[in-house]
C-alpha atoms as a PDB file:
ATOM      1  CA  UNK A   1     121.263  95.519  68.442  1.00  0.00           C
ATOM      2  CA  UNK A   2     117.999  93.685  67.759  1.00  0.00           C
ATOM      3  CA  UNK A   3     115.217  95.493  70.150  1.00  0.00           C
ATOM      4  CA  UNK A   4     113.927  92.853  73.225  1.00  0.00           C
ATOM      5  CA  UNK A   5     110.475  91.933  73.506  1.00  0.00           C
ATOM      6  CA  UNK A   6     109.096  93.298  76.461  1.00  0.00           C
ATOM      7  CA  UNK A   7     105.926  93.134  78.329  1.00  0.00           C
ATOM      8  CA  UNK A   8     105.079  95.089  81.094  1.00  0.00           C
ATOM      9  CA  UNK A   9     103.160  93.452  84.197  1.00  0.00           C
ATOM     10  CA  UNK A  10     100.983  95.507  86.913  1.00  0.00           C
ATOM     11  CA  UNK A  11      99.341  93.939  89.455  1.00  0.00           C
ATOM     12  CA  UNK A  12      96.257  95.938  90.389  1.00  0.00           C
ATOM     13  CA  UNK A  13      94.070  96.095  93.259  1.00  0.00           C
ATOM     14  CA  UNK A  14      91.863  99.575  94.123  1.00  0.00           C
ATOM     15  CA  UNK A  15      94.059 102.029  92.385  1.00  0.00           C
ATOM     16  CA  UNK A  16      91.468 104.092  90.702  1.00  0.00           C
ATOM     17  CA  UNK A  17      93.303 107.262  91.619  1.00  0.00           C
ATOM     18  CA  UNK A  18      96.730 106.300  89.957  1.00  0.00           C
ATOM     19  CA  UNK A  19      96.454 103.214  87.755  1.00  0.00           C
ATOM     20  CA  UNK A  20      96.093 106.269  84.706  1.00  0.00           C
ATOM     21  CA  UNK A  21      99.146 108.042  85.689  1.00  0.00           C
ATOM     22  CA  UNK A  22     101.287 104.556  85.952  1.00  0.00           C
ATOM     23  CA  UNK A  23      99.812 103.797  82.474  1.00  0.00           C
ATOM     24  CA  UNK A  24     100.455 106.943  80.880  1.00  0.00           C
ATOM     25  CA  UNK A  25     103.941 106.929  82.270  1.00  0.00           C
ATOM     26  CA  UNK A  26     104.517 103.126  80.164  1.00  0.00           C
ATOM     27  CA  UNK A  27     102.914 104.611  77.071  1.00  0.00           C
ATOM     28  CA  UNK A  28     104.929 107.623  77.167  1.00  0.00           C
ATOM     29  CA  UNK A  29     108.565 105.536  76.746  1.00  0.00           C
ATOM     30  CA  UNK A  30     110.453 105.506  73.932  1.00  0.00           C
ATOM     31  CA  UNK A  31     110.671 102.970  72.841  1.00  0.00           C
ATOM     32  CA  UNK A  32     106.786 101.361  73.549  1.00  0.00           C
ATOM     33  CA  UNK A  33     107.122  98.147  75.319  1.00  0.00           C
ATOM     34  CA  UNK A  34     105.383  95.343  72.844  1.00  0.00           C
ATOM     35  CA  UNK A  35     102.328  94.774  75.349  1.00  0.00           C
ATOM     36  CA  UNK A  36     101.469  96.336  78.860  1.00  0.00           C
ATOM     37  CA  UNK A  37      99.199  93.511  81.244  1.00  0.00           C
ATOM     38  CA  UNK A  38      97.084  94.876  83.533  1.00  0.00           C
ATOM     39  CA  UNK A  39      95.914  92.068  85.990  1.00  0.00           C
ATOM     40  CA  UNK A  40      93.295  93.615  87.979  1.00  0.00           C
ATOM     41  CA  UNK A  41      93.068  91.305  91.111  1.00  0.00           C
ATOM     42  CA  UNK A  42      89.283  91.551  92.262  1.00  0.00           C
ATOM     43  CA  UNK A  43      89.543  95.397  92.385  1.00  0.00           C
ATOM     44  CA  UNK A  44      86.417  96.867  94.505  1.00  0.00           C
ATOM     45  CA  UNK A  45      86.524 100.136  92.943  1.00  0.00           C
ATOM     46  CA  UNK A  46      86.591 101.731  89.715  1.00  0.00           C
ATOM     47  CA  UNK A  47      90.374 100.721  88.812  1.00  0.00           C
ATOM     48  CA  UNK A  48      89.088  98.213  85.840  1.00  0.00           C
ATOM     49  CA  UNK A  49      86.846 101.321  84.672  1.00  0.00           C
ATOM     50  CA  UNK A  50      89.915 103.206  84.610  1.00  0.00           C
ATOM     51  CA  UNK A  51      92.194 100.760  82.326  1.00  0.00           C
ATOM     52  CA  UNK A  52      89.676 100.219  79.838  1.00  0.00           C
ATOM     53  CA  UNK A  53      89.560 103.757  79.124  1.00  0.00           C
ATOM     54  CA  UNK A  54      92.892 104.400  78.661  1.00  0.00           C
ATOM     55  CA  UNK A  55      92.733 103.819  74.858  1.00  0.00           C
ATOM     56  CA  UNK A  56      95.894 102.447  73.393  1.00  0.00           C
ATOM     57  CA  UNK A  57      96.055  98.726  71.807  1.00  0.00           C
ATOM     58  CA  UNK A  58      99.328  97.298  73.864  1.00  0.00           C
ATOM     59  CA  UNK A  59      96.880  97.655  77.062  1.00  0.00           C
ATOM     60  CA  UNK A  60      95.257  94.409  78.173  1.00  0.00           C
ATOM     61  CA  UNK A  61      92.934  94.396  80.826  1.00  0.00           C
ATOM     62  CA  UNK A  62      92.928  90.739  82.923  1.00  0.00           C
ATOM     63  CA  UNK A  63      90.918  90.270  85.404  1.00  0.00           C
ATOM     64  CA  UNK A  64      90.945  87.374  88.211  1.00  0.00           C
ATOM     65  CA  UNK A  65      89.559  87.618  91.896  1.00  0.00           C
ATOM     66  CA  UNK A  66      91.198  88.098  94.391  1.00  0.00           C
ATOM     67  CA  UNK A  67      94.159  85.809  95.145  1.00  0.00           C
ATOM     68  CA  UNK A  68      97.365  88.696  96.236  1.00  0.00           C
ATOM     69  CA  UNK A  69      99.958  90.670  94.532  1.00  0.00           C
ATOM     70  CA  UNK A  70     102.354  87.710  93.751  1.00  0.00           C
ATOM     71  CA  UNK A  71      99.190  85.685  92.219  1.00  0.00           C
ATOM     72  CA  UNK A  72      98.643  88.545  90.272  1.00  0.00           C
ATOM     73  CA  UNK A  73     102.093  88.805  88.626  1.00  0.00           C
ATOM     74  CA  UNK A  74     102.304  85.360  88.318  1.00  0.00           C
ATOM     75  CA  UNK A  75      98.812  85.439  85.881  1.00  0.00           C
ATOM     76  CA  UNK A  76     100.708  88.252  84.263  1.00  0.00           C
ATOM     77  CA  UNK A  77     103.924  86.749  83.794  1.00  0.00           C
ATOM     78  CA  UNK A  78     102.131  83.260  82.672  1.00  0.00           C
ATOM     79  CA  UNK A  79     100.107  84.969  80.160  1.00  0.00           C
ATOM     80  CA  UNK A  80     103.081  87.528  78.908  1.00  0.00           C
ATOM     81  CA  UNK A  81     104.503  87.038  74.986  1.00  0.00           C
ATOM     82  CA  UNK A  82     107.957  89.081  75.563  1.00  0.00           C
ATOM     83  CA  UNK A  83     110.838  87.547  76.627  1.00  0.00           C
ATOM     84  CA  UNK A  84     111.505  90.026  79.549  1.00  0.00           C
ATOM     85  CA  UNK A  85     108.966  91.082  81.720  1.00  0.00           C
ATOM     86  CA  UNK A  86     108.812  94.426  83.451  1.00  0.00           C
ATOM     87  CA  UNK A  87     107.166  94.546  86.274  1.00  0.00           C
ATOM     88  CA  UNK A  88     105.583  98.160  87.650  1.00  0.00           C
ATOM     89  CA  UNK A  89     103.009  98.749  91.079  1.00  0.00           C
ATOM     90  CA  UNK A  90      99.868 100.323  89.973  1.00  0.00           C
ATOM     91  CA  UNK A  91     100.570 103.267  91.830  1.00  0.00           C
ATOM     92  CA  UNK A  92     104.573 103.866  91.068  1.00  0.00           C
ATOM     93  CA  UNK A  93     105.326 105.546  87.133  1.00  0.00           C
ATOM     94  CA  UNK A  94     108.376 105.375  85.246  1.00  0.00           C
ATOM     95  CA  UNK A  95     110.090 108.637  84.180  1.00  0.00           C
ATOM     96  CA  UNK A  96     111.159 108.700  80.275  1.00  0.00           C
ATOM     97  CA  UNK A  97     113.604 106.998  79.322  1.00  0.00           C
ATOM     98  CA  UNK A  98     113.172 104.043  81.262  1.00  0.00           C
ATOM     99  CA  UNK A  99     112.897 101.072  79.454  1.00  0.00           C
ATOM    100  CA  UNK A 100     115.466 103.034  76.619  1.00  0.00           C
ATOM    101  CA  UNK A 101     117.718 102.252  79.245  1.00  0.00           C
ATOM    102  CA  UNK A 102     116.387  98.643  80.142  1.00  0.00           C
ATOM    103  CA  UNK A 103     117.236  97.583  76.474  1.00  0.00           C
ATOM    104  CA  UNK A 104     120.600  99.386  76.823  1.00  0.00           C
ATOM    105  CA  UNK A 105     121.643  97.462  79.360  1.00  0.00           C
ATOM    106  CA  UNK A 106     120.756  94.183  78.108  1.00  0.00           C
ATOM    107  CA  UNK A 107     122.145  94.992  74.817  1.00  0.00           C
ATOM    108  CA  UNK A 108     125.734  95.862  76.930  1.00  0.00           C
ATOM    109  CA  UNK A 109     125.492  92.875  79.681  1.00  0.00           C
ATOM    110  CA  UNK A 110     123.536  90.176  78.326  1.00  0.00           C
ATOM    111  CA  UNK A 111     122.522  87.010  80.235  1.00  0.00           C
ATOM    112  CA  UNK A 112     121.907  88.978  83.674  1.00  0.00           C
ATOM    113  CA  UNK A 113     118.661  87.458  85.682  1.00  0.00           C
ATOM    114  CA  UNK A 114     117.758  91.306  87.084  1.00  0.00           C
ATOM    115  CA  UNK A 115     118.096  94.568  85.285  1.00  0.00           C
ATOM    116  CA  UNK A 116     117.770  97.473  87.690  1.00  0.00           C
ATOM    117  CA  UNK A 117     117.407 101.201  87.834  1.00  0.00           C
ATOM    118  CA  UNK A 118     117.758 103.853  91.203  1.00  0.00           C
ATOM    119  CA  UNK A 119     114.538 105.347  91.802  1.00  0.00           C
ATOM    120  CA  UNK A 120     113.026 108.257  93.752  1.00  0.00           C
ATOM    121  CA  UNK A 121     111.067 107.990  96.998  1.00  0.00           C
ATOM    122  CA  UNK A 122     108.060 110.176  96.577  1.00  0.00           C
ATOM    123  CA  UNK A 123     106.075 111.382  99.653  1.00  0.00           C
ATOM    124  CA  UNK A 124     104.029 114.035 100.984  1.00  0.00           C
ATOM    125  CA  UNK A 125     106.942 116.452 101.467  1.00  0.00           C
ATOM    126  CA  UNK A 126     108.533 115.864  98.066  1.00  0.00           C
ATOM    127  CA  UNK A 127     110.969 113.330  96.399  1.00  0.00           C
ATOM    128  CA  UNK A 128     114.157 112.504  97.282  1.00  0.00           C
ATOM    129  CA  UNK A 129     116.535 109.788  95.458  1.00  0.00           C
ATOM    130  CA  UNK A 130     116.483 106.184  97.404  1.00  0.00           C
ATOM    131  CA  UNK A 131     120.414 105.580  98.302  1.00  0.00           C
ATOM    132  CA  UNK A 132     121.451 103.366  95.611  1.00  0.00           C
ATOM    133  CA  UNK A 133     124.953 102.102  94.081  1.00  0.00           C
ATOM    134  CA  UNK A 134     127.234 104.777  91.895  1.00  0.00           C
ATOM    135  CA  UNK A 135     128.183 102.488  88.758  1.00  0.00           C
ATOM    136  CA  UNK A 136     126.541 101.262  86.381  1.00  0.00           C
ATOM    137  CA  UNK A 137     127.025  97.474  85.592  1.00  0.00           C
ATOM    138  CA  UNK A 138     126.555  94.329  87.189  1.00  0.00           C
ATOM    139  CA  UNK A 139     126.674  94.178  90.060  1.00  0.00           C
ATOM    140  CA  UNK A 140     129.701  92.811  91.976  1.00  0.00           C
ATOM    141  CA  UNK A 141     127.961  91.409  95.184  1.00  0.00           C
ATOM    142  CA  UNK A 142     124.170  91.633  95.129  1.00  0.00           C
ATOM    143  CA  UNK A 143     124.090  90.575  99.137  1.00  0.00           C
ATOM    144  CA  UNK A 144     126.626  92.522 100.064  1.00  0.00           C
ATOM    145  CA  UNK A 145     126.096  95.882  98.357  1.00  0.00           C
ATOM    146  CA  UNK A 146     122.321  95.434  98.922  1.00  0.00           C
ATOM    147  CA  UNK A 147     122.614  95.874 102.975  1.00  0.00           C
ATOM    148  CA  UNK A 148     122.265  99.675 103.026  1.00  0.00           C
ATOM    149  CA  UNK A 149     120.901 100.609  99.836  1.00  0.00           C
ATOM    150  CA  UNK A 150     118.010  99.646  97.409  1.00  0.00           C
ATOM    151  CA  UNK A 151     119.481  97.685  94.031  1.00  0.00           C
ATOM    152  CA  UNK A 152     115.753  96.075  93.108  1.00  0.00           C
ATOM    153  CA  UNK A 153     112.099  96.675  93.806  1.00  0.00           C
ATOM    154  CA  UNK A 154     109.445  95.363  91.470  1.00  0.00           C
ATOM    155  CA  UNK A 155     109.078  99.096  89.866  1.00  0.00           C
ATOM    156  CA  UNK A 156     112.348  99.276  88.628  1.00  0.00           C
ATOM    157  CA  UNK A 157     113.182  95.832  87.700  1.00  0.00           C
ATOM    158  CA  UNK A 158     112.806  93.798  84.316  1.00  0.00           C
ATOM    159  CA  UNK A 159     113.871  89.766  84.341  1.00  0.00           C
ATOM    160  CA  UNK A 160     114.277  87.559  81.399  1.00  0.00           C
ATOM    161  CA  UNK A 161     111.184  85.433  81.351  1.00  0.00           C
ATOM    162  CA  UNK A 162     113.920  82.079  81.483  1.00  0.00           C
ATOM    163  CA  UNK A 163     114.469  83.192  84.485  1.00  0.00           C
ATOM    164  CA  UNK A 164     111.022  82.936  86.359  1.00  0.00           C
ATOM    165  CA  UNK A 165     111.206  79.083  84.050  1.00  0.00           C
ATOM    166  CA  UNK A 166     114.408  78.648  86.342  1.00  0.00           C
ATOM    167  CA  UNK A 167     113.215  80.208  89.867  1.00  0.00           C
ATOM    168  CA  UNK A 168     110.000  79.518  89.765  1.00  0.00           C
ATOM    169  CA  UNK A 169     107.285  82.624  90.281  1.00  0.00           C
ATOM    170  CA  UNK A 170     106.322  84.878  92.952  1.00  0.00           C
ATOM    171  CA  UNK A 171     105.242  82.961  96.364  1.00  0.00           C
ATOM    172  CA  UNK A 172     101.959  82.848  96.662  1.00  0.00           C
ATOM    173  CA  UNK A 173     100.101  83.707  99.606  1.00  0.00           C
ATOM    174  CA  UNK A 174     103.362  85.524 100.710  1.00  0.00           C
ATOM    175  CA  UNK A 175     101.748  89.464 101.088  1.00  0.00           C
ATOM    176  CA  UNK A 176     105.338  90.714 102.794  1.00  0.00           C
ATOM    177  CA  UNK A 177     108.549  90.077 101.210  1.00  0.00           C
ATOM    178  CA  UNK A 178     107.621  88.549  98.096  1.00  0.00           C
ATOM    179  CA  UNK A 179     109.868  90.350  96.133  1.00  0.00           C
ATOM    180  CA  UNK A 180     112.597  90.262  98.105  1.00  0.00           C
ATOM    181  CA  UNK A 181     111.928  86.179  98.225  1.00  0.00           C
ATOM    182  CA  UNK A 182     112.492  86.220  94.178  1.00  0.00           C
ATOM    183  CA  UNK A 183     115.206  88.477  94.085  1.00  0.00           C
ATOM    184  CA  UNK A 184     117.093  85.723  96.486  1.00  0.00           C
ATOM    185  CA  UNK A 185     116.466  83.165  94.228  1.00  0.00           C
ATOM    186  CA  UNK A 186     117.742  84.953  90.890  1.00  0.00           C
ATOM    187  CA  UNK A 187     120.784  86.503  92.670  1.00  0.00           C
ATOM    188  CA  UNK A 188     121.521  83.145  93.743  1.00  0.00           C
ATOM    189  CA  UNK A 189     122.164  81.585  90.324  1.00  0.00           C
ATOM    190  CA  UNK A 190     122.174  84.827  88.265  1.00  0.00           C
ATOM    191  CA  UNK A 191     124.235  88.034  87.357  1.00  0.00           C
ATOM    192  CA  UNK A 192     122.563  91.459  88.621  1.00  0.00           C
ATOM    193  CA  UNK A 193     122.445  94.703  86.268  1.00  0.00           C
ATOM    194  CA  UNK A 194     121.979  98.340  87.678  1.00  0.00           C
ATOM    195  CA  UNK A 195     121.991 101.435  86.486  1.00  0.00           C
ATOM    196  CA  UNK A 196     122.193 104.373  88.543  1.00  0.00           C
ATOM    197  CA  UNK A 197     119.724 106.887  86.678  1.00  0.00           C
ATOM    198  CA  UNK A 198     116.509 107.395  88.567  1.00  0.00           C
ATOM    199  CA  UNK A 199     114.258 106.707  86.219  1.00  0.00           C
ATOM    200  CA  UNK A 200     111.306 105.357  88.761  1.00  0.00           C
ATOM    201  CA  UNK A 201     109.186 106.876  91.000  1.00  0.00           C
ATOM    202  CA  UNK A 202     107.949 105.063  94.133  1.00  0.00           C
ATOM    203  CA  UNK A 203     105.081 106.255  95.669  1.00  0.00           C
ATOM    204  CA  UNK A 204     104.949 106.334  99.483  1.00  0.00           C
ATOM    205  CA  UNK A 205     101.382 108.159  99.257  1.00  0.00           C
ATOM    206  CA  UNK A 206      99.446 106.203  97.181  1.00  0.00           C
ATOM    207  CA  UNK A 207      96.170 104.922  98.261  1.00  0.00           C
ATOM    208  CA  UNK A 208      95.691 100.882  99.341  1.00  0.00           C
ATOM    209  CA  UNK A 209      99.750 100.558 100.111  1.00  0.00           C
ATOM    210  CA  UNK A 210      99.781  96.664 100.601  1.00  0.00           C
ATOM    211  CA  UNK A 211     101.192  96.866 104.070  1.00  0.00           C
ATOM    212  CA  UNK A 212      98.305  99.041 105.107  1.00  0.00           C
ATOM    213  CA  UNK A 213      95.282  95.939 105.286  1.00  0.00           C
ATOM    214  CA  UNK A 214      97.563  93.232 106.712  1.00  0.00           C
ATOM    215  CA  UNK A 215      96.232  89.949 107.781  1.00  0.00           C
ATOM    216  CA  UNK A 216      97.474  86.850 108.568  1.00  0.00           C
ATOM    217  CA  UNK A 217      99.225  84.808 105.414  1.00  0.00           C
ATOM    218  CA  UNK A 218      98.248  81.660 103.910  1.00  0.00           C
ATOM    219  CA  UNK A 219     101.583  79.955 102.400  1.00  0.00           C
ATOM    220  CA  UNK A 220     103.415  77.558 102.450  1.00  0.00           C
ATOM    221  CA  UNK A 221     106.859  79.687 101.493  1.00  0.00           C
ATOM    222  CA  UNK A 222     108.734  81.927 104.311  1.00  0.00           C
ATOM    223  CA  UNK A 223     112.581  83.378 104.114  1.00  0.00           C
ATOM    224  CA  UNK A 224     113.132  80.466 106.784  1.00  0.00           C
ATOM    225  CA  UNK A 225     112.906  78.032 103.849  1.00  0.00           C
ATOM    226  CA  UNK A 226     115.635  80.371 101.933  1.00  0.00           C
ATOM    227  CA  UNK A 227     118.510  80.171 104.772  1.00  0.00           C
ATOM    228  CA  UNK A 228     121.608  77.932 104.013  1.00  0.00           C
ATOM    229  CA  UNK A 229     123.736  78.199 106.872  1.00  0.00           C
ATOM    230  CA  UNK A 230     126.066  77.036 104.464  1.00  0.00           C
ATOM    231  CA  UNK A 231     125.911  80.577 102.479  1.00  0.00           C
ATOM    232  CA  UNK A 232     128.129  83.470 102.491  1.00  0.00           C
ATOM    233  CA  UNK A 233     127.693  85.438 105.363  1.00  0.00           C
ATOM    234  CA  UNK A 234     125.719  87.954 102.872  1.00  0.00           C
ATOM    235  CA  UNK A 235     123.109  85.999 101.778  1.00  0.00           C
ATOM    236  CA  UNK A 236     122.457  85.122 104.814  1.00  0.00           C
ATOM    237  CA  UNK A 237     122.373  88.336 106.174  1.00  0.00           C
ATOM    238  CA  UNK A 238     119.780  89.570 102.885  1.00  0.00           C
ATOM    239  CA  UNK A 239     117.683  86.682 104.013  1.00  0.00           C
ATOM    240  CA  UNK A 240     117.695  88.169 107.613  1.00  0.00           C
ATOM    241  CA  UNK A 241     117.264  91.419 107.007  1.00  0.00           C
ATOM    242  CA  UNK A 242     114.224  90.718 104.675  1.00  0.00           C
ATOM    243  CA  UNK A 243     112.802  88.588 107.603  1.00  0.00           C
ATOM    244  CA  UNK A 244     112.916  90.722 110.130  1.00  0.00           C
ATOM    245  CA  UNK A 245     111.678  93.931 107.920  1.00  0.00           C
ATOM    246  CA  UNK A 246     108.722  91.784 107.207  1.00  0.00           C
ATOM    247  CA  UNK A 247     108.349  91.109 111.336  1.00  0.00           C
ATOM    248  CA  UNK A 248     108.001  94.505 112.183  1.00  0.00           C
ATOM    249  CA  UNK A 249     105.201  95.322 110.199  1.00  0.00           C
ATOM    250  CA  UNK A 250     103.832  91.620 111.355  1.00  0.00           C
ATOM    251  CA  UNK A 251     104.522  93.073 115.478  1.00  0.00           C
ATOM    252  CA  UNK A 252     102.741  96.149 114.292  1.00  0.00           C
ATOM    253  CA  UNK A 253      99.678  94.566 112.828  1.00  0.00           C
ATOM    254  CA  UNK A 254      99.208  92.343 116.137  1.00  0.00           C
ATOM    255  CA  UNK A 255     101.105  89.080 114.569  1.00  0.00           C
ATOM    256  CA  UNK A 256     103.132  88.940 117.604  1.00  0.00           C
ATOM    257  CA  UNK A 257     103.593  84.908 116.848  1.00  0.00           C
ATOM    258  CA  UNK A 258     104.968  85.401 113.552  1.00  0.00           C
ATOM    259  CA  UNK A 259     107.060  88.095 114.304  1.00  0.00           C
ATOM    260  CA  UNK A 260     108.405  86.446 117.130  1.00  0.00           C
ATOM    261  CA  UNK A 261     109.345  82.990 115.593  1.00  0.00           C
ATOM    262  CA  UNK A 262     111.207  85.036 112.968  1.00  0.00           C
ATOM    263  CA  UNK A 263     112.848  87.100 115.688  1.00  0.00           C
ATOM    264  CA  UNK A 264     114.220  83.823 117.270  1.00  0.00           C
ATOM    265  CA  UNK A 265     115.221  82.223 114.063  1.00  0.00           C
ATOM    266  CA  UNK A 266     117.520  85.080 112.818  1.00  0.00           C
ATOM    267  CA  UNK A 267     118.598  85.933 116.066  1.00  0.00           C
ATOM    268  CA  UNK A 268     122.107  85.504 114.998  1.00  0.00           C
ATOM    269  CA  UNK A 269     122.199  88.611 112.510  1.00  0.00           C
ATOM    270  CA  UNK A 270     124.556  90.778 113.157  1.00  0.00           C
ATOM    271  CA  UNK A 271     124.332  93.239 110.562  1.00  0.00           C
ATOM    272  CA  UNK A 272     120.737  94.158 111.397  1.00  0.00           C
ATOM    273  CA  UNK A 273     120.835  93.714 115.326  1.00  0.00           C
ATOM    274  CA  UNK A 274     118.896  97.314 115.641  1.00  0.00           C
ATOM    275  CA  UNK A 275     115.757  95.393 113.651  1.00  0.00           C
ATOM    276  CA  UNK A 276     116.092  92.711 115.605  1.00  0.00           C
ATOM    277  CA  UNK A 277     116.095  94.417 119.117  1.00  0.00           C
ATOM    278  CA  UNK A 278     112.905  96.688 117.156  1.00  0.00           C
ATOM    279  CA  UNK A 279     110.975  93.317 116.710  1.00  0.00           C
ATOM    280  CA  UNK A 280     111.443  92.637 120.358  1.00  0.00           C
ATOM    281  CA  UNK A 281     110.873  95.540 122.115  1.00  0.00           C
ATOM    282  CA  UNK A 282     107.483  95.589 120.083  1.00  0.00           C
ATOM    283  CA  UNK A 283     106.268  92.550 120.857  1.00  0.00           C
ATOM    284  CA  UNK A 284     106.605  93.035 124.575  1.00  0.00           C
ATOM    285  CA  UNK A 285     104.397  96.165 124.185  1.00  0.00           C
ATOM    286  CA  UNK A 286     100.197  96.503 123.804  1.00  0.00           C
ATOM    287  CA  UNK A 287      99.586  95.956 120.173  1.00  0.00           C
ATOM    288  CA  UNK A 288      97.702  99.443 119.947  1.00  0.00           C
ATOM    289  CA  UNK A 289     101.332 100.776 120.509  1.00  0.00           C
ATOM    290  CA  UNK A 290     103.215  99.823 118.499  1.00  0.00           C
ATOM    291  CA  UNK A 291     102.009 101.243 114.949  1.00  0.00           C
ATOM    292  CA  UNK A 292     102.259 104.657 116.749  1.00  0.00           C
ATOM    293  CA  UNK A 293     105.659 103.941 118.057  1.00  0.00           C
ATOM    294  CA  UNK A 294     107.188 102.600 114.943  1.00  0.00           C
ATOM    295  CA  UNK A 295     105.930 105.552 113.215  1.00  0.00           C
ATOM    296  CA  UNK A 296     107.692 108.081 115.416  1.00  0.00           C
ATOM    297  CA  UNK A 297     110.475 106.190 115.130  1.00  0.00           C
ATOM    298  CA  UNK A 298     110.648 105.691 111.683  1.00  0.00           C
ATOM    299  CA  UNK A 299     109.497 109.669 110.917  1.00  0.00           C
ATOM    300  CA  UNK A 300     112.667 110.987 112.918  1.00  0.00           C
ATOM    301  CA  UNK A 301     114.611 108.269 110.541  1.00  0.00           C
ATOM    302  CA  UNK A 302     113.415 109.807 107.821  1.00  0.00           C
ATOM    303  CA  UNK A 303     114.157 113.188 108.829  1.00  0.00           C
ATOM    304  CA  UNK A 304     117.453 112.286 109.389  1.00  0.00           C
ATOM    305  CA  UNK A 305     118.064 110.657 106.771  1.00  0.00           C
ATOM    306  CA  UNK A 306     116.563 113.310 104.274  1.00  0.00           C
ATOM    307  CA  UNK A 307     119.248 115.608 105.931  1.00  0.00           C
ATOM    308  CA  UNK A 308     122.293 113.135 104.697  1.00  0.00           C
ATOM    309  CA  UNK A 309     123.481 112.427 108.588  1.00  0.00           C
END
């Protein structure tokens, strides 16, 4: 097996506190990826500081003001010399043994467009593994299999660098959903790869989350542009689901326009009616409700959930 070039991509914005730990968690994999790019995207704090300190030659500090996350990975991925990029959120870290299994899988199912691992959710009260699929493969039906459980966020995912030639990048101006945008395009034209070890870890406690400082977007891309009503029932219903995720946070930060024009346009779902009726009971309320509300909600979820019911 000849070893893939790799180059890791982290988008960076005011992660002083854990840009070293995510770093230290790449340099610490066996085997090193050929280059890690840090694109620091008009940080305010001390997270450039931070990089250039952590002394190893495959880190490259770039720096750019500030334009957004998928701006930021696009600089990344435009300016990367592997042929697969791994992407990684300044504040998640990989466990070892990662990207050993990255290679692994391309060297077993070449020519997929996504190579995935399961991951742990890690919050205040511990970590607990996100409900992923059982085998390890590709995937039989990203869509489908990707309604209840989590196949690919940007932390665990690595994608030939054809691909993003094919697809295009990461929608600019889009500050909700933009991963969940690319992943429709790949799984639309490409084979998916997962692997069921949690090698990730996804912080939900991390400083600056990006959902936290919302305000109004400025693109021309939305999952409205995605929908084929033409499409298996699945796709459509991805496309839906990552809509209407994306509303609710929209209802909570006061975009009660936004979340309300994507409330009507995927108000056919049926596999994600309770978001739906979520996004409209919101919207009808005073917007200094909802954010408490929703997090009530969402806190005896996770309770509930941690307990397996």
């Amino acid at each position: 097996m000849s070893k893939p070039s790799i180059t890791v991509v982290i988008p960076l914005y005011n992660k002083e506190r854990e840009i070293e730990g995510t770093l230290r968690s790449v340099l610490a994999q066996t085997p090193l990826p050929d280059e890690i790019l840090v694109v620091d995207d008009g940080s305010t704090d001390r997270s450039a500081e931070v990089v250039r300190g952590v002394a190893s030659p495959r880190v490259r500090l770039i720096t750019q003001s500030n334009a957004g996350v998928s701006a930021a990975r696009n600089r990344g991925i435009a300016e990367a010399r592997g042929e697969y990029i791994a992407l990684l959120d300044a504040d998640d870290q990989w466990e070892p043994g990662f990207l050993a299994e990255i290679e692994a899988m391309i060297d077993e199912f070449p020519g997929c467009g996504l190579y995935c691992t399961g991951f742990r959710v890690v919050g205040d009260d511990g970590a607990y593994p996100a409900p992923g699929l059982q085998q390890r493969g590709v995937v039989e039906n990203f869509f489908r299999d990707s309604a209840h459980r989590y196949i690919a966020i940007p932390s665990v995912s690595c994608i030939p660098r054809r691909v993003f030639d094919t697809v295009g990048g990461f929608p600019e101006g889009m500050k909700i959903g933009e991963d969940l945008y690319v992943w429709i395009l790949i799984a639309r034209r490409y084979a998916v790869c997962y692997s069921p070890a949690l090698l990730v870890r996804y912080s939900r406690v991390a400083s600056n989350r990006s959902a936290a400082g919302y305000t109004p977007e400025r693109t021309v891309h939305s999952f409205e542009e995605l929908y084929d009503p033409a499409a298996p029932v699945e796709e459509r219903e991805f496309i839906a689901r990552a809509a209407l995720g994306k509303a609710l946070i929209q209802s909570v930060k006061g975009g009660t326009r936004e979340a309300r024009r994507a409330a009507r346009f995927f108000r056919w779902t049926r596999t994600y009616r309770r978001t739906l009726r979520k996004v409209r009971i919101l919207n009808l309320l005073p917007v200094a409700w909802r954010g408490p509300l929703l997090d009530a909600y969402n806190a005896l979820a996770w309770r509930i959930a941690r307990k397996g019911l």
